[in-house]
C-alpha atoms as a PDB file:
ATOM      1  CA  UNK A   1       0.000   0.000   0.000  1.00  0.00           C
ATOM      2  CA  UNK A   2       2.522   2.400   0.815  1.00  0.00           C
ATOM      3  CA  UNK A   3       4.436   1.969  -2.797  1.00  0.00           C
ATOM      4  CA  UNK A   4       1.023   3.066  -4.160  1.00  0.00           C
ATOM      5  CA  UNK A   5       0.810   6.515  -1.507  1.00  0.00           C
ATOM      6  CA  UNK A   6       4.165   6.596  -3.403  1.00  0.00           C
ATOM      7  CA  UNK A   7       2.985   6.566  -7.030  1.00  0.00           C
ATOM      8  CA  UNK A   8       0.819   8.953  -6.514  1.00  0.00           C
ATOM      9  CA  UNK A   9       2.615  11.199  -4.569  1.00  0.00           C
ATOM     10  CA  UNK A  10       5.091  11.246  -7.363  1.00  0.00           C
ATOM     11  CA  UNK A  11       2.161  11.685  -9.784  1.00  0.00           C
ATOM     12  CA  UNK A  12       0.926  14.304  -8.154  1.00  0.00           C
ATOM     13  CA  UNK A  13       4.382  16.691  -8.109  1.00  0.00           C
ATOM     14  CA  UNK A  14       4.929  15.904 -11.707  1.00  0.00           C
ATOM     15  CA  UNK A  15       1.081  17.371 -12.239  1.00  0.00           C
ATOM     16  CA  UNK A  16       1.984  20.383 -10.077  1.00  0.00           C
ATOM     17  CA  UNK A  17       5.445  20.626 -12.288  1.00  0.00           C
ATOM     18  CA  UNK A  18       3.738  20.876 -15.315  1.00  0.00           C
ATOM     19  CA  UNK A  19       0.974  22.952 -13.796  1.00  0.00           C
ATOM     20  CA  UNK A  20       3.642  25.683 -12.812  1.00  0.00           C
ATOM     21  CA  UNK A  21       5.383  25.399 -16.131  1.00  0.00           C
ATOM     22  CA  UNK A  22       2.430  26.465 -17.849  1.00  0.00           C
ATOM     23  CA  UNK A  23       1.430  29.248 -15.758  1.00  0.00           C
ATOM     24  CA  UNK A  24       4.964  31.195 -15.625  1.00  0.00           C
ATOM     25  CA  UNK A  25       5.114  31.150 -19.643  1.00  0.00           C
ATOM     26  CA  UNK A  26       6.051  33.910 -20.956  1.00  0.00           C
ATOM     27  CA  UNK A  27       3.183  36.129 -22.347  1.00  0.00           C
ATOM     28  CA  UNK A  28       3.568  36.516 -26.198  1.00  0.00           C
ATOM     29  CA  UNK A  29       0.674  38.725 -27.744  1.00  0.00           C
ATOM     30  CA  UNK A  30       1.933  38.736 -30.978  1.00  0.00           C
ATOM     31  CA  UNK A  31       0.925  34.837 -30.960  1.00  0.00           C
ATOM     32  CA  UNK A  32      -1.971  35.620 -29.257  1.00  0.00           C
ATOM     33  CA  UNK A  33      -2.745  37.766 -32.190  1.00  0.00           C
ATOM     34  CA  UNK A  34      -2.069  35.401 -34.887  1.00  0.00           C
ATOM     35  CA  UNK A  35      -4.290  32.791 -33.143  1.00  0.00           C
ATOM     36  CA  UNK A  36      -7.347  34.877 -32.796  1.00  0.00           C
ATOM     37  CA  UNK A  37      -7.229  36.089 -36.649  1.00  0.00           C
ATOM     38  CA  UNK A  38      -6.983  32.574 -37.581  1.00  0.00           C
ATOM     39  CA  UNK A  39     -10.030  31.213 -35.594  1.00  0.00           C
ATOM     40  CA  UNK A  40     -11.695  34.720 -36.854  1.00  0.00           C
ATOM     41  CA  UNK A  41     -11.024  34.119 -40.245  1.00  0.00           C
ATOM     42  CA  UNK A  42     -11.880  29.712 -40.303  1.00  0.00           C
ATOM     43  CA  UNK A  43     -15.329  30.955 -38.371  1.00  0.00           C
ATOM     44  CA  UNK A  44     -15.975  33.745 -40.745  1.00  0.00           C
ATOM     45  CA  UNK A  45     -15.609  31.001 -43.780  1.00  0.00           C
ATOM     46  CA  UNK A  46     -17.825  28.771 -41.811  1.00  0.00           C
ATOM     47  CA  UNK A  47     -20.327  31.286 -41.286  1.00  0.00           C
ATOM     48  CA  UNK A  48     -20.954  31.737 -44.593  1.00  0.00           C
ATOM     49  CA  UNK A  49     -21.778  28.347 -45.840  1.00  0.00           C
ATOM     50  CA  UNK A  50     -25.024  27.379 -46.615  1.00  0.00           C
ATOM     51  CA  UNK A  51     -26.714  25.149 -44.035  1.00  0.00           C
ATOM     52  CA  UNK A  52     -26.935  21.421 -45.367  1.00  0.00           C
ATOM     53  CA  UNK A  53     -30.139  20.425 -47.011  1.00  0.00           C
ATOM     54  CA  UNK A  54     -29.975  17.449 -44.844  1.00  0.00           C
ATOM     55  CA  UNK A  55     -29.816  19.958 -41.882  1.00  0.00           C
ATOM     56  CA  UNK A  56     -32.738  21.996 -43.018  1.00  0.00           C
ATOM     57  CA  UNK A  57     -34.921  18.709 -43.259  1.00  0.00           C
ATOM     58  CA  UNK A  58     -34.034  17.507 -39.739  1.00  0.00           C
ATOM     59  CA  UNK A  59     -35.457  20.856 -38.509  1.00  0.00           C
ATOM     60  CA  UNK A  60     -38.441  20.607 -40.812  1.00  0.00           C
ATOM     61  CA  UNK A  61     -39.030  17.377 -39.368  1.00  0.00           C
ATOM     62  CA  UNK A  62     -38.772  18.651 -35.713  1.00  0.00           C
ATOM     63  CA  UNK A  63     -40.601  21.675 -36.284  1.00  0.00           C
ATOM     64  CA  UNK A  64     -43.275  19.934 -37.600  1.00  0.00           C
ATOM     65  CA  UNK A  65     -43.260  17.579 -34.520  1.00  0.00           C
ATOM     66  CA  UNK A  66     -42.997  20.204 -31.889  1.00  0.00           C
ATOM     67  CA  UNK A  67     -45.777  22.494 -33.243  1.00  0.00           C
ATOM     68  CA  UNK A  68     -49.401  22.136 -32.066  1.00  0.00           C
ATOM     69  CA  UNK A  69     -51.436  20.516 -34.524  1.00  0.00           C
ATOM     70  CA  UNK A  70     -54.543  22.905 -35.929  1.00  0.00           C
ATOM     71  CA  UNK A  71     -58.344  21.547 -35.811  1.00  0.00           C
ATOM     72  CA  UNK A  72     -60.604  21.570 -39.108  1.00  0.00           C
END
């Protein structure tokens, strides 16, 4: 039992080793930058597509399911 205690000790400070690591990088907002006008500019092309015929028939479907049903 006390070899496992010792695993995860040892587990446990290389967690908090890697934890520290990542929290004392250095800040680089040039990178920061780059990242956001990438995910701006893949959403933007994204965005633009047309929605999936396939798509628009599912929500047909469960439109026409969820909405109440009108008397003659």
């Amino acid at each position: 039992m006390v070899e496992n205690g010792n695993k995860t000790a040892k587990t446990r400070k290389k967690t908090e080793k890697k934890t520290e690591k990542m929290n004392h990088a250095p800040a680089q907002p040039e990178i920061h930058d780059l990242i956001g006008q990438r995910l701006r500019s893949f959403y933007d092309e994204v965005a633009t597509q047309p929605v999936p015929d396939r798509f628009l028939e599912l929500l047909n479907q469960l439109e026409a399911k969820s909405s109440p049903k009108k008397s003659p």
